[in-house]
Protein backbone atom coordinates (compact mmCIF):
# COMPACT_ATOMS: atom_id res chain seq x y z
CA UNK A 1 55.13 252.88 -139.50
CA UNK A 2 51.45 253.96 -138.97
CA UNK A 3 49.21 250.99 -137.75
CA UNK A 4 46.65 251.70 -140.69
CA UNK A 5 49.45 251.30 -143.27
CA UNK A 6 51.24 248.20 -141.15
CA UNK A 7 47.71 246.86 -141.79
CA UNK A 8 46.70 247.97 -145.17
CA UNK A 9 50.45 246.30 -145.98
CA UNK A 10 49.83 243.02 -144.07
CA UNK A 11 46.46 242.37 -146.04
CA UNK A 12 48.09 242.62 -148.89
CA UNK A 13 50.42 240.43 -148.63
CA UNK A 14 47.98 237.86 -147.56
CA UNK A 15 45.67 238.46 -150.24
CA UNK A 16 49.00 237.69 -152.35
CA UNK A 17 49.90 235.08 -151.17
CA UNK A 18 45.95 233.45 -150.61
CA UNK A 19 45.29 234.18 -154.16
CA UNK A 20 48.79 232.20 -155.16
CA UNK A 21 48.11 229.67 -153.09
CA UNK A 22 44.50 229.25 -154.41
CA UNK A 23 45.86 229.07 -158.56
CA UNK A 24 48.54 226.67 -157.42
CA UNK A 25 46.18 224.56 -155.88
CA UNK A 26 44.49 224.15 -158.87
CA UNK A 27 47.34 224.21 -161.22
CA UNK A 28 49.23 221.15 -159.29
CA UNK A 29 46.40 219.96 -157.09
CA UNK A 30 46.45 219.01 -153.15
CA UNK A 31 49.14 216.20 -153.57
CA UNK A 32 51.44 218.47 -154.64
CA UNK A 33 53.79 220.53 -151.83
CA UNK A 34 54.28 224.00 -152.79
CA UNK A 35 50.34 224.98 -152.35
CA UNK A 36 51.20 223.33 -148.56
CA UNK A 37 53.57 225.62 -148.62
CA UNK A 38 51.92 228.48 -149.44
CA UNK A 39 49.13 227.84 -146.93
CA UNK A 40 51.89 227.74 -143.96
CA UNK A 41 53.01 230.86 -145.28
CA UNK A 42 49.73 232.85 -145.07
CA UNK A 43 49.28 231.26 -141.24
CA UNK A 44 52.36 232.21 -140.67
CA UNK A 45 52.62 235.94 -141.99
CA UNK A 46 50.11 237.54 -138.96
CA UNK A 47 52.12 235.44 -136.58
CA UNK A 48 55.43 236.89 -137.66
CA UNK A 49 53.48 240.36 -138.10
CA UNK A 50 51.85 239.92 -134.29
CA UNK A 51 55.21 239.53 -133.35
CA UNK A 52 56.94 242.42 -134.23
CA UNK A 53 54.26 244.48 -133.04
CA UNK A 54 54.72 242.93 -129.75
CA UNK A 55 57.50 244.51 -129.61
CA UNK A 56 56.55 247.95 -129.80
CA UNK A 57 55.19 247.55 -125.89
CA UNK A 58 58.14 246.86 -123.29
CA UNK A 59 57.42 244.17 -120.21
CA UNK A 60 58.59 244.14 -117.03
CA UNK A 61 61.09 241.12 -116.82
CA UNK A 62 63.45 240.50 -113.31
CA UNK A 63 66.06 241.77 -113.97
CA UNK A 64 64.89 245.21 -114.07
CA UNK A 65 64.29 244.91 -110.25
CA UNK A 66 66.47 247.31 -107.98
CA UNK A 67 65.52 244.83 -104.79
CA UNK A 68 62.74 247.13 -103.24
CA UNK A 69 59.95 246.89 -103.78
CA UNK A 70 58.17 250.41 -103.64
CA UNK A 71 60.76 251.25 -105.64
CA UNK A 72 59.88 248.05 -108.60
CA UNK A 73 56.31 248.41 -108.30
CA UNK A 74 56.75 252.25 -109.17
CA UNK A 75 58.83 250.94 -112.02
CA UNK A 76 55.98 248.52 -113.35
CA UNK A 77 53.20 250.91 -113.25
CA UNK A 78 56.00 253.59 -115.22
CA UNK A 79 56.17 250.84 -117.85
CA UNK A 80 52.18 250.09 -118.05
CA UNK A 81 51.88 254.21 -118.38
CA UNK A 82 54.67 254.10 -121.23
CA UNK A 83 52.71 250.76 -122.81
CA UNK A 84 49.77 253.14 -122.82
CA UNK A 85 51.21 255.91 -124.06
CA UNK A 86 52.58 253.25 -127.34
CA UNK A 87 49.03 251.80 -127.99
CA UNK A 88 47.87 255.67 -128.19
CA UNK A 89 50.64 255.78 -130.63
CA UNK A 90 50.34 252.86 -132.46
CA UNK A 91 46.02 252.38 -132.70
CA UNK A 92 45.48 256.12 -132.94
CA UNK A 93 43.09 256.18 -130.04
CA UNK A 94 41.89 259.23 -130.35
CA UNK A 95 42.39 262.75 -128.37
CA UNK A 96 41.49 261.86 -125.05
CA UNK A 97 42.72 258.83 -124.27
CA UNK A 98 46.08 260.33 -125.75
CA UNK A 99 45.71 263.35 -123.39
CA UNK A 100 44.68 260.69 -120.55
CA UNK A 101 47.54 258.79 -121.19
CA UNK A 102 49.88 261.36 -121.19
CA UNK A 103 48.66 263.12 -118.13
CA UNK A 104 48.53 259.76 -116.08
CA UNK A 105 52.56 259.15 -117.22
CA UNK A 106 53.55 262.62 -116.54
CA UNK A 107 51.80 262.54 -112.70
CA UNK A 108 53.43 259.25 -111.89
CA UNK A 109 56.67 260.19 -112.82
CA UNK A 110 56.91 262.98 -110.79
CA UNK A 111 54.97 261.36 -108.03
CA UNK A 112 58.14 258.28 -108.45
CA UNK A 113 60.77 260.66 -109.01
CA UNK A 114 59.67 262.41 -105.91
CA UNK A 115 59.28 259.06 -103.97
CA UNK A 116 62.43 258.52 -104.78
CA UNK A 117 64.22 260.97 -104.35
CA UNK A 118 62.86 261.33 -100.64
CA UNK A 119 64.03 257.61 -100.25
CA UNK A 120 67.56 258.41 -101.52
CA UNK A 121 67.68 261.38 -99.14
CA UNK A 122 66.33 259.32 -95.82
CA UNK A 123 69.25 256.88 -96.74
CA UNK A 124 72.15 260.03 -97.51
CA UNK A 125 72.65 258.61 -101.11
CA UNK A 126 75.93 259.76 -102.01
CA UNK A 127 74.94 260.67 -105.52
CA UNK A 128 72.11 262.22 -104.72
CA UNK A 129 72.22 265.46 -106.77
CA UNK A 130 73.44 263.48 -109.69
CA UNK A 131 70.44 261.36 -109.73
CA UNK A 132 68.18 264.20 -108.94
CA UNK A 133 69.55 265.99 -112.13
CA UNK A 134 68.86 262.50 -114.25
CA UNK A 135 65.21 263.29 -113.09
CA UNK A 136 65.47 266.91 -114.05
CA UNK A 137 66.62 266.57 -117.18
CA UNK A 138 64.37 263.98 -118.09
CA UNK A 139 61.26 265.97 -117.00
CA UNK A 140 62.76 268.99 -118.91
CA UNK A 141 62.54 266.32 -122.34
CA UNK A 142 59.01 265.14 -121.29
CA UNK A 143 57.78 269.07 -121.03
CA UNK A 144 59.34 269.59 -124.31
CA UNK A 145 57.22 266.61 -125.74
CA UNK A 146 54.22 267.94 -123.99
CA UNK A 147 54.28 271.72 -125.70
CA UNK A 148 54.97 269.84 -129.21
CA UNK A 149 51.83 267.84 -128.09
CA UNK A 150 49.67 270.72 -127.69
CA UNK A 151 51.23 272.08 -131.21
CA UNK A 152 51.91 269.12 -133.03
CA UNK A 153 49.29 266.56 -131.83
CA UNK A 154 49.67 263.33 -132.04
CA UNK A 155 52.74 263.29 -134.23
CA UNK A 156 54.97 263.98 -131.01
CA UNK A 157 53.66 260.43 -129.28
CA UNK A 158 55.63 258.05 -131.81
CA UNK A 159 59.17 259.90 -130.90
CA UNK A 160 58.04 260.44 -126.92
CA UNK A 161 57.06 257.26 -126.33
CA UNK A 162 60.28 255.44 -128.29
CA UNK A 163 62.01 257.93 -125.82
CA UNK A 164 60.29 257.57 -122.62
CA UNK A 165 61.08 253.51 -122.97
CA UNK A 166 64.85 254.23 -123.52
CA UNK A 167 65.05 256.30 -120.82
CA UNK A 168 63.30 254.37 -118.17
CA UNK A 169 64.92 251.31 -119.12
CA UNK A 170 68.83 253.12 -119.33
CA UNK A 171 67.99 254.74 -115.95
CA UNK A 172 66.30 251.47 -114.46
CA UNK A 173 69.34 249.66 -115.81
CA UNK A 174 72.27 252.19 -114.93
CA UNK A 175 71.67 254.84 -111.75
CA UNK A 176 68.34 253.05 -109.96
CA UNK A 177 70.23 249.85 -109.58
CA UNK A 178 73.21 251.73 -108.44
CA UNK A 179 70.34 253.64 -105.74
CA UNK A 180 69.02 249.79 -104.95
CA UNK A 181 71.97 248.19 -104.41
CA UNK A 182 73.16 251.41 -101.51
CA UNK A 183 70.09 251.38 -99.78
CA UNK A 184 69.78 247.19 -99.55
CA UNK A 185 73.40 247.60 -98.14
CA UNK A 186 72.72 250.06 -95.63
CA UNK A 187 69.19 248.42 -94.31
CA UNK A 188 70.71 244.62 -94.62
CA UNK A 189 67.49 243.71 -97.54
């Protein structure tokens, strides 16, 4: 949902609920409970709402970590980009920091995927050519995103970004861990 009508929805409710708490107050007067009630309510909707919103951005937690560290801080700063990328989404920041943020997450992943992939190779990786082609495939999907950018504007961001976290996460998850766990084995880390 678009942060203007997220918003325009959440003051409504409030003003609801503020004006029904205000005529129950005087209707049954401050010993009664339900205006108490009411008034937890409307402190409590833009908590609930800050919440969920919250949740739109994706945070590094510890067990994303493939146990090197070049490796996890690349990771981090991939998630910060993508967290970027959201609030250009989500606060409709306008064209260039969209195009900023875009450009700064598309040069860091290939910078990573190359860092990576040269890491992968100085340790002969086994599945090497299968990882290389998770990398591939995903920078085919972000260059797809990128023309519908340039044609579609800002409407793209909602579905690349949504994507972009799935991915990173599945891959962090699934094949890097896989890639962590080889190379700890082989250097004794």
């Amino acid at each position: 949902m678009k942060r203007s009508v997220s918003m325009l929805i959440l003051a409504l409710i409030m003003g609801v609920i503020l004006v029904a708490d205000i005529m129950v107050f005087i209707a049954l007067g401050v010993g009664h409970p339900v205006p108490w009630v009411l008034l937890a309510l409307l402190v409590l909707v833009p908590v609930l709402h800050n919440r969920m919103e919250s949740g739109r951005f994706v945070t590094w937690k510890p067990e994303y970590s493939v146990g090197i560290d070049l490796i996890d801080d690349d990771h981090k700063k991939l998630l910060s980009l993508i967290n970027n990328l959201q609030a250009a989404v989500h606060y409709h920041t306008g064209y260039a920091f969209e195009k900023k943020a875009l450009d700064e997450l598309v040069d860091y992943t290939r910078f990573h995927f190359e860092r990576e992939e040269a890491l992968m190779k100085e340790h002969d990786y086994p599945d090497y050519e299968l990882h290389c082609a998770e990398h591939r495939e995903m920078i085919g999907k972000v260059e797809e995103f990128v023309a519908g950018y340039q044609t579609k504007g800002h409407d793209v961001f909602e579905s690349m970004a949504a994507y972009l976290k799935d991915w990173l996460i599945t891959h962090i998850n699934g094949t890097d861990q896989e890639v962590g766990a080889y190379i700890r084995g082989r250097t004794g880390g």
